[in-house]
PDB file of N, CA and C in Angstrom:
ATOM      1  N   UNK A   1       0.846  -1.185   0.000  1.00  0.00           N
ATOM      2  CA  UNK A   1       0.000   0.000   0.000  1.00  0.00           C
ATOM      3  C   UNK A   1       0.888   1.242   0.000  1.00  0.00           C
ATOM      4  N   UNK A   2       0.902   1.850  -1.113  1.00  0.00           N
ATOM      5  CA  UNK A   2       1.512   3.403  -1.075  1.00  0.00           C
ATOM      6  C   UNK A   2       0.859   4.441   0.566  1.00  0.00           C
ATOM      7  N   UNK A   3       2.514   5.125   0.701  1.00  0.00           N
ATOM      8  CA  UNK A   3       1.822   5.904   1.617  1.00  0.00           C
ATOM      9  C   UNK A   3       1.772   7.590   1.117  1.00  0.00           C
ATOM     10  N   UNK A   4       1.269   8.153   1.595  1.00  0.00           N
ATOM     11  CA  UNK A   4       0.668   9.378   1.638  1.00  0.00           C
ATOM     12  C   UNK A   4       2.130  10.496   1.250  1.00  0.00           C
ATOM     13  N   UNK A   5       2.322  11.474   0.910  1.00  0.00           N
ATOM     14  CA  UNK A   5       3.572  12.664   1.375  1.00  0.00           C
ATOM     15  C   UNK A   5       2.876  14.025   1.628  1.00  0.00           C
ATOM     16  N   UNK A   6       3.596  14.703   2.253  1.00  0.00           N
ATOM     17  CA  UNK A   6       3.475  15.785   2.843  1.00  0.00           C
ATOM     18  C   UNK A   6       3.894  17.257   2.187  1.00  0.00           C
ATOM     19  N   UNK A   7       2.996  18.156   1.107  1.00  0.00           N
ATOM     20  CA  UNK A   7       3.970  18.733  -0.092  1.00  0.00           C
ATOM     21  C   UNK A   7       3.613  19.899   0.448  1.00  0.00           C
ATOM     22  N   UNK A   8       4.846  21.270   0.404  1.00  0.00           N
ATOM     23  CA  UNK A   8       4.199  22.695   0.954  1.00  0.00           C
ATOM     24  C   UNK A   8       4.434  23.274  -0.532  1.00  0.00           C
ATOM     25  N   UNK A   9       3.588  24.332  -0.767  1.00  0.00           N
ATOM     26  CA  UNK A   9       3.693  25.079  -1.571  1.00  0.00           C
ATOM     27  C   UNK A   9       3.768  26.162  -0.902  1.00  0.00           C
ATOM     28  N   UNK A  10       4.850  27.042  -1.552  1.00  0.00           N
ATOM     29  CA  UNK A  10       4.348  28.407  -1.257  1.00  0.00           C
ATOM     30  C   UNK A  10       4.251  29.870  -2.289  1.00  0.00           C
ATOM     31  N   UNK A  11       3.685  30.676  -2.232  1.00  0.00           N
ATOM     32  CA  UNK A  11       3.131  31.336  -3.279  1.00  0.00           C
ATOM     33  C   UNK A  11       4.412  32.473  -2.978  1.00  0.00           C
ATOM     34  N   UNK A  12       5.122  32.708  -3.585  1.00  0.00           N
ATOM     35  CA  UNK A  12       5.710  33.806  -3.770  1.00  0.00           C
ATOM     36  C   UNK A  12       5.469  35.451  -3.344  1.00  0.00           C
ATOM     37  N   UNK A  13       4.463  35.304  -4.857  1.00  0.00           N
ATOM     38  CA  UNK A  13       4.007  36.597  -5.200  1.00  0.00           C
ATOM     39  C   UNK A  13       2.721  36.956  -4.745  1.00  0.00           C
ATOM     40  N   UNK A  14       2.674  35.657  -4.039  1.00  0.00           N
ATOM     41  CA  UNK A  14       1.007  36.012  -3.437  1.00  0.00           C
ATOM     42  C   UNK A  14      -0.335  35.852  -3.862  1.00  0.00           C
ATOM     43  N   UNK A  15      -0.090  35.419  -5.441  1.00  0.00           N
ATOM     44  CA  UNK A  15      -0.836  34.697  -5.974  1.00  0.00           C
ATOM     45  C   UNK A  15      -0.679  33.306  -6.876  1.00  0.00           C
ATOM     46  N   UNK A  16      -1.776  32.755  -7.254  1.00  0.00           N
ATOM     47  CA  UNK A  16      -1.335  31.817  -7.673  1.00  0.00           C
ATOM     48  C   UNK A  16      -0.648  31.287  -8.928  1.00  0.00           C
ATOM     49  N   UNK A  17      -0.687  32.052 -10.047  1.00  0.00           N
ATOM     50  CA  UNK A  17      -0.120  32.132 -10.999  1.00  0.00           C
ATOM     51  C   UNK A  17       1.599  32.753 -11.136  1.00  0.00           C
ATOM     52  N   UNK A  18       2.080  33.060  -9.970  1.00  0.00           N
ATOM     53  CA  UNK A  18       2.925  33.946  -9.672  1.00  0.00           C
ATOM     54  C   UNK A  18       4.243  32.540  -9.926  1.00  0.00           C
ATOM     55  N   UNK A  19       5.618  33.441  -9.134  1.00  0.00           N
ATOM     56  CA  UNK A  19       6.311  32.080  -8.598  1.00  0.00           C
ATOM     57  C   UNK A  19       5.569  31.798  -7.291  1.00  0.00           C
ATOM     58  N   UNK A  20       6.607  29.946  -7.515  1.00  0.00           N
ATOM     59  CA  UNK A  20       5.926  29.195  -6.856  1.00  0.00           C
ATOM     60  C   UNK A  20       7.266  28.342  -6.143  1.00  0.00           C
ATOM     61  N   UNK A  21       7.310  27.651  -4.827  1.00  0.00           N
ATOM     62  CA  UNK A  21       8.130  27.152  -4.075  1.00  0.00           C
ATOM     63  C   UNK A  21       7.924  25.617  -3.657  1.00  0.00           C
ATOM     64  N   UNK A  22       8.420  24.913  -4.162  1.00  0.00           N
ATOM     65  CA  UNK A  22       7.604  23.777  -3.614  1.00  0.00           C
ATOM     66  C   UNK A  22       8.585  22.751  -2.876  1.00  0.00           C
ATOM     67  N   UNK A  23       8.136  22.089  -1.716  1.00  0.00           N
ATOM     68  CA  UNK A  23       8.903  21.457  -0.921  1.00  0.00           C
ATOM     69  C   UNK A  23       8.452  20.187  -0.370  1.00  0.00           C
ATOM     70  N   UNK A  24       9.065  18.856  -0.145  1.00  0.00           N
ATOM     71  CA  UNK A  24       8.290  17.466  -0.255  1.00  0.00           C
ATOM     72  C   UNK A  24       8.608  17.369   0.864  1.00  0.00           C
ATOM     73  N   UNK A  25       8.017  16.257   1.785  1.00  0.00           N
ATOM     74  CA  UNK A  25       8.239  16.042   3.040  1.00  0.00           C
ATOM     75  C   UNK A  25       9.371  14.703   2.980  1.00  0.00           C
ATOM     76  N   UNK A  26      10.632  14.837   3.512  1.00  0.00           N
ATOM     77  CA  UNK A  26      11.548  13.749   3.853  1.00  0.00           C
ATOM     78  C   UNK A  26      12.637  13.603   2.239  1.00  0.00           C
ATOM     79  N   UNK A  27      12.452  15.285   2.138  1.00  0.00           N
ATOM     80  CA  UNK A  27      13.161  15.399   0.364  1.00  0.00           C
ATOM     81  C   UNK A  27      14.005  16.399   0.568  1.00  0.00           C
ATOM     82  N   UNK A  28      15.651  16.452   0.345  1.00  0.00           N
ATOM     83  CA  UNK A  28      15.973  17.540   0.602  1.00  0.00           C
ATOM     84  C   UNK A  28      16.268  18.413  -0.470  1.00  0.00           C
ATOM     85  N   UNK A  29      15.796  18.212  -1.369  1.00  0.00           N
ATOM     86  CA  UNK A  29      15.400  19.281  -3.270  1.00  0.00           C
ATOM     87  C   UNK A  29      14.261  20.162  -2.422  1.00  0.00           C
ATOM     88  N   UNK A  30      14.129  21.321  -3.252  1.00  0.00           N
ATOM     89  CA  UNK A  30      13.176  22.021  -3.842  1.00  0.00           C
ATOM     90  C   UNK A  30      12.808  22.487  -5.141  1.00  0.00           C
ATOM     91  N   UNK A  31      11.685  22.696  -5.598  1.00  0.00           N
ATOM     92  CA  UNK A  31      11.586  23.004  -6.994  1.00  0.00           C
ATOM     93  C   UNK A  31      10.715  24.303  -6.661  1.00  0.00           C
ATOM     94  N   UNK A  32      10.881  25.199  -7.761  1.00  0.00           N
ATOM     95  CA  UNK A  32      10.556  26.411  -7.733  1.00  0.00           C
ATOM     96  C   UNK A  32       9.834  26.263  -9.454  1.00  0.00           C
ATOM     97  N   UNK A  33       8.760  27.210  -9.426  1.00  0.00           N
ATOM     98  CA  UNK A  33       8.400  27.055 -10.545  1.00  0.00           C
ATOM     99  C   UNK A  33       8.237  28.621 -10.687  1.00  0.00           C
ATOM    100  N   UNK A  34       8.482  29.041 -12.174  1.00  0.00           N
ATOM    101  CA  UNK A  34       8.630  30.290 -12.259  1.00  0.00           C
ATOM    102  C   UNK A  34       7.743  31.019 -13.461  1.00  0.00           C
ATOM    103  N   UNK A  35       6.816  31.336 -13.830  1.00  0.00           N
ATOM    104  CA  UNK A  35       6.166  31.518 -15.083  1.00  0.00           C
ATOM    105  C   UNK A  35       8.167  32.664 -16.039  1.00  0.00           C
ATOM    106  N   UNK A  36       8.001  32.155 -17.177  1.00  0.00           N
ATOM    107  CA  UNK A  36       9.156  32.674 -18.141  1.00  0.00           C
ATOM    108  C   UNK A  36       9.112  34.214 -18.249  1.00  0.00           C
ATOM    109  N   UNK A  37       7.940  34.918 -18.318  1.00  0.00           N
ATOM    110  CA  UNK A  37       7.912  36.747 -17.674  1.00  0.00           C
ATOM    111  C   UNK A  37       8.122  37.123 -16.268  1.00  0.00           C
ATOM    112  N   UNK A  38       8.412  36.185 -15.348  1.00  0.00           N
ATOM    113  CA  UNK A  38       8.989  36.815 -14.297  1.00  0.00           C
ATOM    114  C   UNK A  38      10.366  36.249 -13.961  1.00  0.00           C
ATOM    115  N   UNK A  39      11.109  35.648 -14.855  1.00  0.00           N
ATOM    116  CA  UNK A  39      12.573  35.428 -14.875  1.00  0.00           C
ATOM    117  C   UNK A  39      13.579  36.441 -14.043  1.00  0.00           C
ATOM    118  N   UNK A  40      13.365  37.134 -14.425  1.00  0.00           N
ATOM    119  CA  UNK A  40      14.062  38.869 -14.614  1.00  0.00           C
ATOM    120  C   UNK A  40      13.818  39.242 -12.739  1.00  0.00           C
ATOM    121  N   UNK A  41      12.645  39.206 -12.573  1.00  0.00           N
ATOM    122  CA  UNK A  41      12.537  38.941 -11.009  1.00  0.00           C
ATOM    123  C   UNK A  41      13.585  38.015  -9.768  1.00  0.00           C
ATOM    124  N   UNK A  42      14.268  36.441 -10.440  1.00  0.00           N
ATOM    125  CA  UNK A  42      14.910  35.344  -9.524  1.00  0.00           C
ATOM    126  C   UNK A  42      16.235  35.567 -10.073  1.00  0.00           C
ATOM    127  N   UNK A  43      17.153  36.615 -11.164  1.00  0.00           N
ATOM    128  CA  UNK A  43      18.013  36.547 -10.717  1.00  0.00           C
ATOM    129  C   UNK A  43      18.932  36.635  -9.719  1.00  0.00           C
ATOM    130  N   UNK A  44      18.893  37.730  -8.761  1.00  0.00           N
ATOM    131  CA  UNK A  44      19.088  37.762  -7.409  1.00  0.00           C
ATOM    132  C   UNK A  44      18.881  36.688  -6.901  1.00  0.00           C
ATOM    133  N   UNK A  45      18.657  35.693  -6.428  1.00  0.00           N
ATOM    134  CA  UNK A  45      17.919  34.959  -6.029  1.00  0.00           C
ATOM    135  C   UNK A  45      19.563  33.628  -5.453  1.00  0.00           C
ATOM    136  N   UNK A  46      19.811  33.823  -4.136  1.00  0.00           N
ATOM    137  CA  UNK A  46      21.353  33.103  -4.241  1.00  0.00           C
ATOM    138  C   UNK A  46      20.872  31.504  -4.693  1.00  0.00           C
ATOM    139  N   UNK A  47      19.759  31.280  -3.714  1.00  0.00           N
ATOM    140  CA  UNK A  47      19.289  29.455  -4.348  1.00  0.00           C
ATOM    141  C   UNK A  47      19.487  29.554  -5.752  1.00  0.00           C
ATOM    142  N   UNK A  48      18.719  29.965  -6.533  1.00  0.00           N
ATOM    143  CA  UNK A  48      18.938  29.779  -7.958  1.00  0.00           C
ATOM    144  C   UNK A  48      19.897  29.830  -8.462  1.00  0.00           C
ATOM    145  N   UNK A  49      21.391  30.224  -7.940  1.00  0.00           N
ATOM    146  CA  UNK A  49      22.575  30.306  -8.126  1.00  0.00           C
ATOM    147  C   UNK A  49      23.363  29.092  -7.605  1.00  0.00           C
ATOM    148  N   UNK A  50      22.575  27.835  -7.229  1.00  0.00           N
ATOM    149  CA  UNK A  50      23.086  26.769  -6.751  1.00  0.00           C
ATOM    150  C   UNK A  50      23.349  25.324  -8.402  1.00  0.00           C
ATOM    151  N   UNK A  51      24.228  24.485  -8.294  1.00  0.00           N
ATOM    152  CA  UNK A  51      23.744  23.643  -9.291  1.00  0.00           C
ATOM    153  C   UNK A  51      22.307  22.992  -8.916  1.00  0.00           C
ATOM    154  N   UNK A  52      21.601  22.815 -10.076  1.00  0.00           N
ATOM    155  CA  UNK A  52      20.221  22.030 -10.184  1.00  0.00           C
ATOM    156  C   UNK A  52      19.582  21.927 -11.466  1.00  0.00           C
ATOM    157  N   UNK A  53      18.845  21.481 -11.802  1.00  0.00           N
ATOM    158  CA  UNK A  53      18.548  21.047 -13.673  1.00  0.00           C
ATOM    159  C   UNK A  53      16.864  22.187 -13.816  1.00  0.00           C
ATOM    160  N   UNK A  54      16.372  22.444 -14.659  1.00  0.00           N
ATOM    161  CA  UNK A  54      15.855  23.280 -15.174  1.00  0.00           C
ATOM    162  C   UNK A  54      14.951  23.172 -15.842  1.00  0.00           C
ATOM    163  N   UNK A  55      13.962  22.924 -16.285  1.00  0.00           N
ATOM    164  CA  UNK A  55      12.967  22.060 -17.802  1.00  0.00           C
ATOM    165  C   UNK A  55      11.627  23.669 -17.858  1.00  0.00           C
ATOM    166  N   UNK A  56      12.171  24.372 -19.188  1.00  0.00           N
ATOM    167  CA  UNK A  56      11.330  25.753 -19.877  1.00  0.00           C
ATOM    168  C   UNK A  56      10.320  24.697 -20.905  1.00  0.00           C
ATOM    169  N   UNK A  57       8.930  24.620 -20.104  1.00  0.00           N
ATOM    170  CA  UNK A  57       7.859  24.393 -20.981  1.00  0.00           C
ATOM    171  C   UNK A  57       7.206  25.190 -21.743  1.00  0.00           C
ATOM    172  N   UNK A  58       6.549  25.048 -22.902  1.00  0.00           N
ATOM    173  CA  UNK A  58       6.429  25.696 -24.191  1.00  0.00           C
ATOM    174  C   UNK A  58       5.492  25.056 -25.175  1.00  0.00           C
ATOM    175  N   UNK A  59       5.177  25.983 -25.988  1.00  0.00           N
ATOM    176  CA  UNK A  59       4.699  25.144 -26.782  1.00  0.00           C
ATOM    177  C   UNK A  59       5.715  25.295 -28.372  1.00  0.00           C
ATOM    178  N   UNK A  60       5.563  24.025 -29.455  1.00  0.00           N
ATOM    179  CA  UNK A  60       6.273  24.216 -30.434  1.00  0.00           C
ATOM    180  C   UNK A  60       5.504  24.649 -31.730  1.00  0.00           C
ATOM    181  N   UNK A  61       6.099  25.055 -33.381  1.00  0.00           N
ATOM    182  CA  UNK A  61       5.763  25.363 -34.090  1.00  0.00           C
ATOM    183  C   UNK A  61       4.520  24.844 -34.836  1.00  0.00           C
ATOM    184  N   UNK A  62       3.836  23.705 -34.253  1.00  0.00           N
ATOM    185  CA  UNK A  62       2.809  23.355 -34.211  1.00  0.00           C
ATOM    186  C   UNK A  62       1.660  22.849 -32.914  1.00  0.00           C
ATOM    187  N   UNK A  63       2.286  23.966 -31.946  1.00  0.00           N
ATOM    188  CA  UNK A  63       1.366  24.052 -31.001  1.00  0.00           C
ATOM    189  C   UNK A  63       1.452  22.829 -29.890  1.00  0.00           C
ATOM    190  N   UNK A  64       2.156  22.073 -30.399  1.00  0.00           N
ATOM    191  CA  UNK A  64       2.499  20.945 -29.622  1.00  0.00           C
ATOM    192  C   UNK A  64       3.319  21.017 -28.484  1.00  0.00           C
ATOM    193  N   UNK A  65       2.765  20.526 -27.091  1.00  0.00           N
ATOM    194  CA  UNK A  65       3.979  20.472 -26.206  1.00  0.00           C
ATOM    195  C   UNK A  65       5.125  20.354 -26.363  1.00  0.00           C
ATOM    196  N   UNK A  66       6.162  20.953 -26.156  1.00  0.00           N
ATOM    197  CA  UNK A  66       7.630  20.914 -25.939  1.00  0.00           C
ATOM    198  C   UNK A  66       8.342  21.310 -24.709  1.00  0.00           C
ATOM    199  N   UNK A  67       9.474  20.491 -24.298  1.00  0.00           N
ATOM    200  CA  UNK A  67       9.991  20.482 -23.140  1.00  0.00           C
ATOM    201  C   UNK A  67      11.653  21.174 -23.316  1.00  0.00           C
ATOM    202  N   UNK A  68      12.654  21.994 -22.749  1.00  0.00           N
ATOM    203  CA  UNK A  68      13.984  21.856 -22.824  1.00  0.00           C
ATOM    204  C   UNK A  68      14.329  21.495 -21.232  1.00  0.00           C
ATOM    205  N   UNK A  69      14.689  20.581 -21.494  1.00  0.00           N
ATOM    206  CA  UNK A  69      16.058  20.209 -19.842  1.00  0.00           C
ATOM    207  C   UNK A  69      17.164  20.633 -20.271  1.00  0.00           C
ATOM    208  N   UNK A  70      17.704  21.936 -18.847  1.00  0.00           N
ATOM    209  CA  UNK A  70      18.935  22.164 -18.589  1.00  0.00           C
ATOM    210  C   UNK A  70      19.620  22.422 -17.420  1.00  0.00           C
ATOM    211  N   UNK A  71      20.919  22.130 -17.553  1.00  0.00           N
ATOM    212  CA  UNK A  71      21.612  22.115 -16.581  1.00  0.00           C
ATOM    213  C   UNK A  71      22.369  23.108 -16.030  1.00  0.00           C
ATOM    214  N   UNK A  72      21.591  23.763 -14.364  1.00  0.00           N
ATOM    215  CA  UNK A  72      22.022  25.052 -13.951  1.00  0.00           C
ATOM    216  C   UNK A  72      23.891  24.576 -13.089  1.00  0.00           C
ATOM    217  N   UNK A  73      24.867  25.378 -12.955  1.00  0.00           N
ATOM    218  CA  UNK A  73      26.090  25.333 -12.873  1.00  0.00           C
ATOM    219  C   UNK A  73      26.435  26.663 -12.035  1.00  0.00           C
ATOM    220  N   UNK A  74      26.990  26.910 -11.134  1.00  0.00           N
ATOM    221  CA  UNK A  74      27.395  27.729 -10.049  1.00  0.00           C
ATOM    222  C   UNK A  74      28.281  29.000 -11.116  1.00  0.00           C
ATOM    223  N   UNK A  75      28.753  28.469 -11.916  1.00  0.00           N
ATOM    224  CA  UNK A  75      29.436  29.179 -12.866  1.00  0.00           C
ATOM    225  C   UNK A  75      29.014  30.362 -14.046  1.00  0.00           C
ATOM    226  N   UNK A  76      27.550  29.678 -14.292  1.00  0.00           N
ATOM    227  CA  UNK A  76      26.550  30.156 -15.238  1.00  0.00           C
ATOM    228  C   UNK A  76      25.172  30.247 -14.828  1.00  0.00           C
ATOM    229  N   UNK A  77      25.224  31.574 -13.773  1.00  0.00           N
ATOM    230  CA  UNK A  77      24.258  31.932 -13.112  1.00  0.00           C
ATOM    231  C   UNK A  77      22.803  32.421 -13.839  1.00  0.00           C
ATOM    232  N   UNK A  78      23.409  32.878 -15.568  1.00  0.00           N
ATOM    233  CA  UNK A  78      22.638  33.409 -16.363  1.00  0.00           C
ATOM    234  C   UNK A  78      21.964  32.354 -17.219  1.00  0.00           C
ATOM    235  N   UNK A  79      22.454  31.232 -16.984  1.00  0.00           N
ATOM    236  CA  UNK A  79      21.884  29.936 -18.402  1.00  0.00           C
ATOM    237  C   UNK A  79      20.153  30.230 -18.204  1.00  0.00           C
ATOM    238  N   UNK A  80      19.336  30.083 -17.450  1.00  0.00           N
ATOM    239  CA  UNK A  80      18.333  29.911 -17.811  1.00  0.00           C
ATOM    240  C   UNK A  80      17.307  30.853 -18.214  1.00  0.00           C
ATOM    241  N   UNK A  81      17.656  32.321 -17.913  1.00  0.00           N
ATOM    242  CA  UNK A  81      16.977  33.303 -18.672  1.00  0.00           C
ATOM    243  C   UNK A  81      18.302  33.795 -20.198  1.00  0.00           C
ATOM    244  N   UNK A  82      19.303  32.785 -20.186  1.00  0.00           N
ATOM    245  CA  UNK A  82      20.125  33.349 -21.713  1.00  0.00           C
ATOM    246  C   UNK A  82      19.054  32.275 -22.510  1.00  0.00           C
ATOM    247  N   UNK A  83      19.024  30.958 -21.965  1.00  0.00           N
ATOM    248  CA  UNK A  83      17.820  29.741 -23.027  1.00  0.00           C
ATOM    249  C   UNK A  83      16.483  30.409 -23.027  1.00  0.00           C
ATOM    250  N   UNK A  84      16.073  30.757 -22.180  1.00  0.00           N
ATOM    251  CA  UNK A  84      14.298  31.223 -22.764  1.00  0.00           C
ATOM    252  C   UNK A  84      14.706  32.290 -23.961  1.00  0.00           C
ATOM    253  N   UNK A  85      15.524  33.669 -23.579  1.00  0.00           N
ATOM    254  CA  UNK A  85      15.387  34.800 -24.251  1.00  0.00           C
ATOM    255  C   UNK A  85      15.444  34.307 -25.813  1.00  0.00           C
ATOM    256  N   UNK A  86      16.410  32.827 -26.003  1.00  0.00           N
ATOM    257  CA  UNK A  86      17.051  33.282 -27.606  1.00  0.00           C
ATOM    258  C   UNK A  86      15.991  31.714 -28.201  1.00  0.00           C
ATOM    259  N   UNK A  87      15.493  31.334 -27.249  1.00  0.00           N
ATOM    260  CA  UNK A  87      14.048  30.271 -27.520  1.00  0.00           C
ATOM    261  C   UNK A  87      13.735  30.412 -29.163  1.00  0.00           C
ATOM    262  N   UNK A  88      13.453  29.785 -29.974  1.00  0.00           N
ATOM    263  CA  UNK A  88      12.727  29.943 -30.875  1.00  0.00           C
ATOM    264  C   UNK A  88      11.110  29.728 -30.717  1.00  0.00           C
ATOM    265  N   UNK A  89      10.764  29.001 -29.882  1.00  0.00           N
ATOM    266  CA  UNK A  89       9.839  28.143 -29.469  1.00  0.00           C
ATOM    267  C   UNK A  89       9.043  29.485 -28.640  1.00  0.00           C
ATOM    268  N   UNK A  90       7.930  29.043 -27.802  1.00  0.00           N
ATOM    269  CA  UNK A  90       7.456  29.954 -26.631  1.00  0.00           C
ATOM    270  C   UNK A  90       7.622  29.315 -25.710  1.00  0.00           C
ATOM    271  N   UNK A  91       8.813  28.731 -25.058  1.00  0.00           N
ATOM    272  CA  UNK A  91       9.175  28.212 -24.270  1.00  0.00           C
ATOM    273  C   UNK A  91       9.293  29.264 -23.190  1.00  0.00           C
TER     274      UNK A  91
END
């Protein structure tokens, strides 16, 4: 029998469409979810300046879901708003 987990969200911006924080119970990751127009907002942001992987959802040239996974690096604090900006996609 699967058991249950314990997930916090928390709203950022105060609403729900905003960023988002999310944290599992007995997990020591977090995932942050960020809509791609408020990028520009989490650079500051020292967590986001940690290594951790990345996935800009989108849609593609026929409207079809598309995914990019990437890999954030202590070094290249800028990778994930340099991949959305030069996107071809609406990722």
């Amino acid at each position: 029998m699967a058991c249950g987990k314990a997930m916090k969200l928390f709203l950022m911006d105060d609403v729900p469409g905003g960023r988002m924080k999310c944290s599992l119970a007995n997990w020591v990751g977090v995932a942050y979810k960020v809509p791609r127009t408020l990028l520009e907002r989490c650079k500051d942001m020292r967590i986001l300046k940690q290594s951790g992987v990345y996935f800009l959802f989108g849609t593609g040239k026929e409207q079809n879901p598309v995914v990019y996974i990437g890999r954030q690096v202590p070094e290249r604090t800028d990778r994930v708003c340099f991949i959305a900006s030069r996107s071809r996609t609406t990722l």
